[in-house]
Protein backbone atom coordinates (compact mmCIF):
# COMPACT_ATOMS: atom_id res chain seq x y z
CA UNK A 1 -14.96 16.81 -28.49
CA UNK A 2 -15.17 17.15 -24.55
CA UNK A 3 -11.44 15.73 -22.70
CA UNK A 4 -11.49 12.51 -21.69
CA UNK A 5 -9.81 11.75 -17.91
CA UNK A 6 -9.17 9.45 -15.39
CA UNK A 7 -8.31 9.60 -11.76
CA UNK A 8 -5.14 8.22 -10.12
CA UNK A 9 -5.58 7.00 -6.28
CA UNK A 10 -3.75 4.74 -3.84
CA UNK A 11 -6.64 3.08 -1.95
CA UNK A 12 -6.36 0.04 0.21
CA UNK A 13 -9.36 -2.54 0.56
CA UNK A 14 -9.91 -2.74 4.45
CA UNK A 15 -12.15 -5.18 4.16
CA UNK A 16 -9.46 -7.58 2.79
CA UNK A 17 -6.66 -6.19 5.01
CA UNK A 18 -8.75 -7.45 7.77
CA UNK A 19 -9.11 -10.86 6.32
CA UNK A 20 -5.59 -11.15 5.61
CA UNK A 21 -4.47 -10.11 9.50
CA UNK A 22 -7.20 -12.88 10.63
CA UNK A 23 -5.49 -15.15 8.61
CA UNK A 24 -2.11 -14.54 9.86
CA UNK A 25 -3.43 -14.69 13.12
CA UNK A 26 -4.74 -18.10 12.93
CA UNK A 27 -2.01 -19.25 11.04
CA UNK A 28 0.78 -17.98 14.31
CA UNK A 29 -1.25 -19.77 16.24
CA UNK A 30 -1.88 -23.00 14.64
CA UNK A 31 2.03 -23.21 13.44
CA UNK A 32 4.22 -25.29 15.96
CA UNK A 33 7.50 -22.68 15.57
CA UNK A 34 5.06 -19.80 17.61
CA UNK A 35 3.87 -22.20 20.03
CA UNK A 36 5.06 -20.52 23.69
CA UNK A 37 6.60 -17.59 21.98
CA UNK A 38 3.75 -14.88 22.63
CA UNK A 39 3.71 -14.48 18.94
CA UNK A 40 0.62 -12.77 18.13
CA UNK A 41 -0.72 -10.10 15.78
CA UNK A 42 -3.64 -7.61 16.26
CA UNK A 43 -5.45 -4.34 15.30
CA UNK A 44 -4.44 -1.28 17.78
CA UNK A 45 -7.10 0.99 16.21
CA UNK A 46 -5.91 1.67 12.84
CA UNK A 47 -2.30 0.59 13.42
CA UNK A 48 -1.15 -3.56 13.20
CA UNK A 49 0.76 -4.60 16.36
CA UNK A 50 3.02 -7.57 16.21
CA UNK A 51 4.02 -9.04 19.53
CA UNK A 52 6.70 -11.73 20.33
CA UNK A 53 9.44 -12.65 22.43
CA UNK A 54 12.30 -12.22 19.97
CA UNK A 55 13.03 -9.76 17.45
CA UNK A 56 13.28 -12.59 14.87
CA UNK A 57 10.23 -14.18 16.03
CA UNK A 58 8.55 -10.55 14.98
CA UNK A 59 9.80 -10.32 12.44
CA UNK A 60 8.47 -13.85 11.16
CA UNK A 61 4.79 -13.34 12.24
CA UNK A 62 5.23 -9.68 10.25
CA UNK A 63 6.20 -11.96 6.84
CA UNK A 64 3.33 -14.36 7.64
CA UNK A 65 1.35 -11.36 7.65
CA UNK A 66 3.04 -9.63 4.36
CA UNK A 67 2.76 -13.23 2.49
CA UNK A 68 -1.36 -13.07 3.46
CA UNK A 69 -1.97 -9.34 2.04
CA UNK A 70 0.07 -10.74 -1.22
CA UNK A 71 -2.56 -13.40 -1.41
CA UNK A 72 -5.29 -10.94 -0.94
CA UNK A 73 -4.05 -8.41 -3.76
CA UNK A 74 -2.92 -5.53 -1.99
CA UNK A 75 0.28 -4.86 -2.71
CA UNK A 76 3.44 -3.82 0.15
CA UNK A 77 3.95 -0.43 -0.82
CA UNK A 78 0.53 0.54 0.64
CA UNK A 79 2.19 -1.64 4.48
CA UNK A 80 4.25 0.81 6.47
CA UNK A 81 6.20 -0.85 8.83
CA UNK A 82 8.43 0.51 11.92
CA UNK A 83 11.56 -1.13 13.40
CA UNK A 84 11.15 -3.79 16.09
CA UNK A 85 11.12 -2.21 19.60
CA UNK A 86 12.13 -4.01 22.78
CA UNK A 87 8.85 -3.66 25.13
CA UNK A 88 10.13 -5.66 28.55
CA UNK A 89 10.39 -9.16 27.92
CA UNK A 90 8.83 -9.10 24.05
CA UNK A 91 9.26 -7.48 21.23
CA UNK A 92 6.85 -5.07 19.18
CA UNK A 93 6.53 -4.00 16.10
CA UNK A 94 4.23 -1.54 14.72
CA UNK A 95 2.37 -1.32 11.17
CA UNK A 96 0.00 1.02 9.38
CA UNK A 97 -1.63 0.94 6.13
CA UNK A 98 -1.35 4.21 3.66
CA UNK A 99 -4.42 5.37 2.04
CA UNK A 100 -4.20 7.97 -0.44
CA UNK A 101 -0.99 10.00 -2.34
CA UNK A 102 1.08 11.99 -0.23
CA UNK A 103 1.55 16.00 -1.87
CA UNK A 104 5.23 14.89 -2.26
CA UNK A 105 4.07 11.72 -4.07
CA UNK A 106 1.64 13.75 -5.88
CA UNK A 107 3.75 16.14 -6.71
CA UNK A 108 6.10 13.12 -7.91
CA UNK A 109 3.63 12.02 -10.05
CA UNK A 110 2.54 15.06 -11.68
CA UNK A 111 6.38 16.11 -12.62
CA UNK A 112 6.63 12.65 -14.17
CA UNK A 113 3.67 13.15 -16.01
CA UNK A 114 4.73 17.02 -17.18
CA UNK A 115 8.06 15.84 -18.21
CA UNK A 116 7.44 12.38 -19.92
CA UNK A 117 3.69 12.62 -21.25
CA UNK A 118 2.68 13.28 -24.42
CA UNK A 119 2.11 17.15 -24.21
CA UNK A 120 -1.44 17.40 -24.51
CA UNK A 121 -1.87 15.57 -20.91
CA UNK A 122 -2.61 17.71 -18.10
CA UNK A 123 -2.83 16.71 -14.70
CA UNK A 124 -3.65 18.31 -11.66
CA UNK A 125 -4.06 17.42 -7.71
CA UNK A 126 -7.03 17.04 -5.72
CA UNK A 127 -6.55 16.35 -2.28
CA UNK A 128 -5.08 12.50 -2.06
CA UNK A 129 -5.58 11.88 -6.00
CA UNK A 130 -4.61 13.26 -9.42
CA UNK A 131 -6.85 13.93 -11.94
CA UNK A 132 -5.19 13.16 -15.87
CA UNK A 133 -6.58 15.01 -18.79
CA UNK A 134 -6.31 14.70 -22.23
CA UNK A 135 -8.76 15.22 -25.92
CA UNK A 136 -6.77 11.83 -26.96
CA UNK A 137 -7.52 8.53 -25.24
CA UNK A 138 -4.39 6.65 -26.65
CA UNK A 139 -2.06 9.66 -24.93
CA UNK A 140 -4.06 8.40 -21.23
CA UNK A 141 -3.27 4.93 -21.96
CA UNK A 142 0.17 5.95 -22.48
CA UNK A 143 0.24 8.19 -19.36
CA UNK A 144 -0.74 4.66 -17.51
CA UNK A 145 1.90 2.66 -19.31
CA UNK A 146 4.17 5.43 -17.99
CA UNK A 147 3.09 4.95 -14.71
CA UNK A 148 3.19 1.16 -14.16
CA UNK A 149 6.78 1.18 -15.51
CA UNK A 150 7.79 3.54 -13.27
CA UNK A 151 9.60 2.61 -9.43
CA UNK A 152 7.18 4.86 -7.49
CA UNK A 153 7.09 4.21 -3.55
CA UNK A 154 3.45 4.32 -3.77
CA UNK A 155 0.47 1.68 -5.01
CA UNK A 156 -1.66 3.45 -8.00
CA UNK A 157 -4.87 2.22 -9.02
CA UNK A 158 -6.29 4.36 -12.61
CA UNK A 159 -10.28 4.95 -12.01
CA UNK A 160 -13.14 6.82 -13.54
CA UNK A 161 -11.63 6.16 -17.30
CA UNK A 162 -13.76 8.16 -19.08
């Protein structure tokens, strides 16, 4: 009987990241607590830059923004945000969005696996993503179970179940 696998990644839909920033763009605007603040919120190639005139008023078109991506299904762990930075006479903040496991996340994951799996799971890294093994199906369902419970600093999506 040949293993059965799947693959663990942390992939963000761009696509819908995109939708959700045009959203919160319209939505600073439209609302009448930005109006004549210089709130706004763009793409800067692949990073998110937040503009306003106070550090609070950043920080409230950056939750406008979080509350949209919530909506949209991807989850806050994958949003990397940096502190608020004083640029002249507004105030800037700077986002990214991580795609793929980090070696130290990977790594993470993998001891996790080793030291709370069934024993007949191996796992293994490939680049950004693990790869789970196992002959028994139920121990991979339990590997997942594992995984959803646990606090990890990262969002996992579980593909190619096979």
């Amino acid at each position: 009987m040949a293993d059965s696998s799947f693959d663990i990644v942390s992939k963000v839909d761009h696509q819908e990241a995109d939708n959700a920033l045009n959203q919160a763009r319209k939505e600073v605007e439209q609302r009448y607590d930005f109006k004549g603040t210089g709130a706004s919120i763009e793409w800067s190639g692949e990073q998110i830059l937040i503009k306003a005139s106070t550090e609070e008023r950043a920080k409230a078109v950056l939750d406008v923004f979080q509350s949209k991506l919530i909506k949209r299904g991807i989850s806050l762990k994958s949003l990397e945000t940096g502190d608020p930075v004083p640029s002249g006479k507004e105030c800037r903040i700077s986002a990214s969005l991580k795609d793929g496991i980090s070696q130290e996340n990977a790594k993470k994951i993998s001891k996790l696996i080793r030291d709370e799996a069934p024993r007949s799971v191996k796992s293994q890294i490939q680049g950004d993503e693990l790869r789970v093994q196992s002959k028994s199906r139920d121990d991979l369902q339990e590997v997942i179970r594992l995984l959803k419970a646990a606090d990890l600093d990262v969002d996992l999506q579980f593909i190619n179940y096979r």
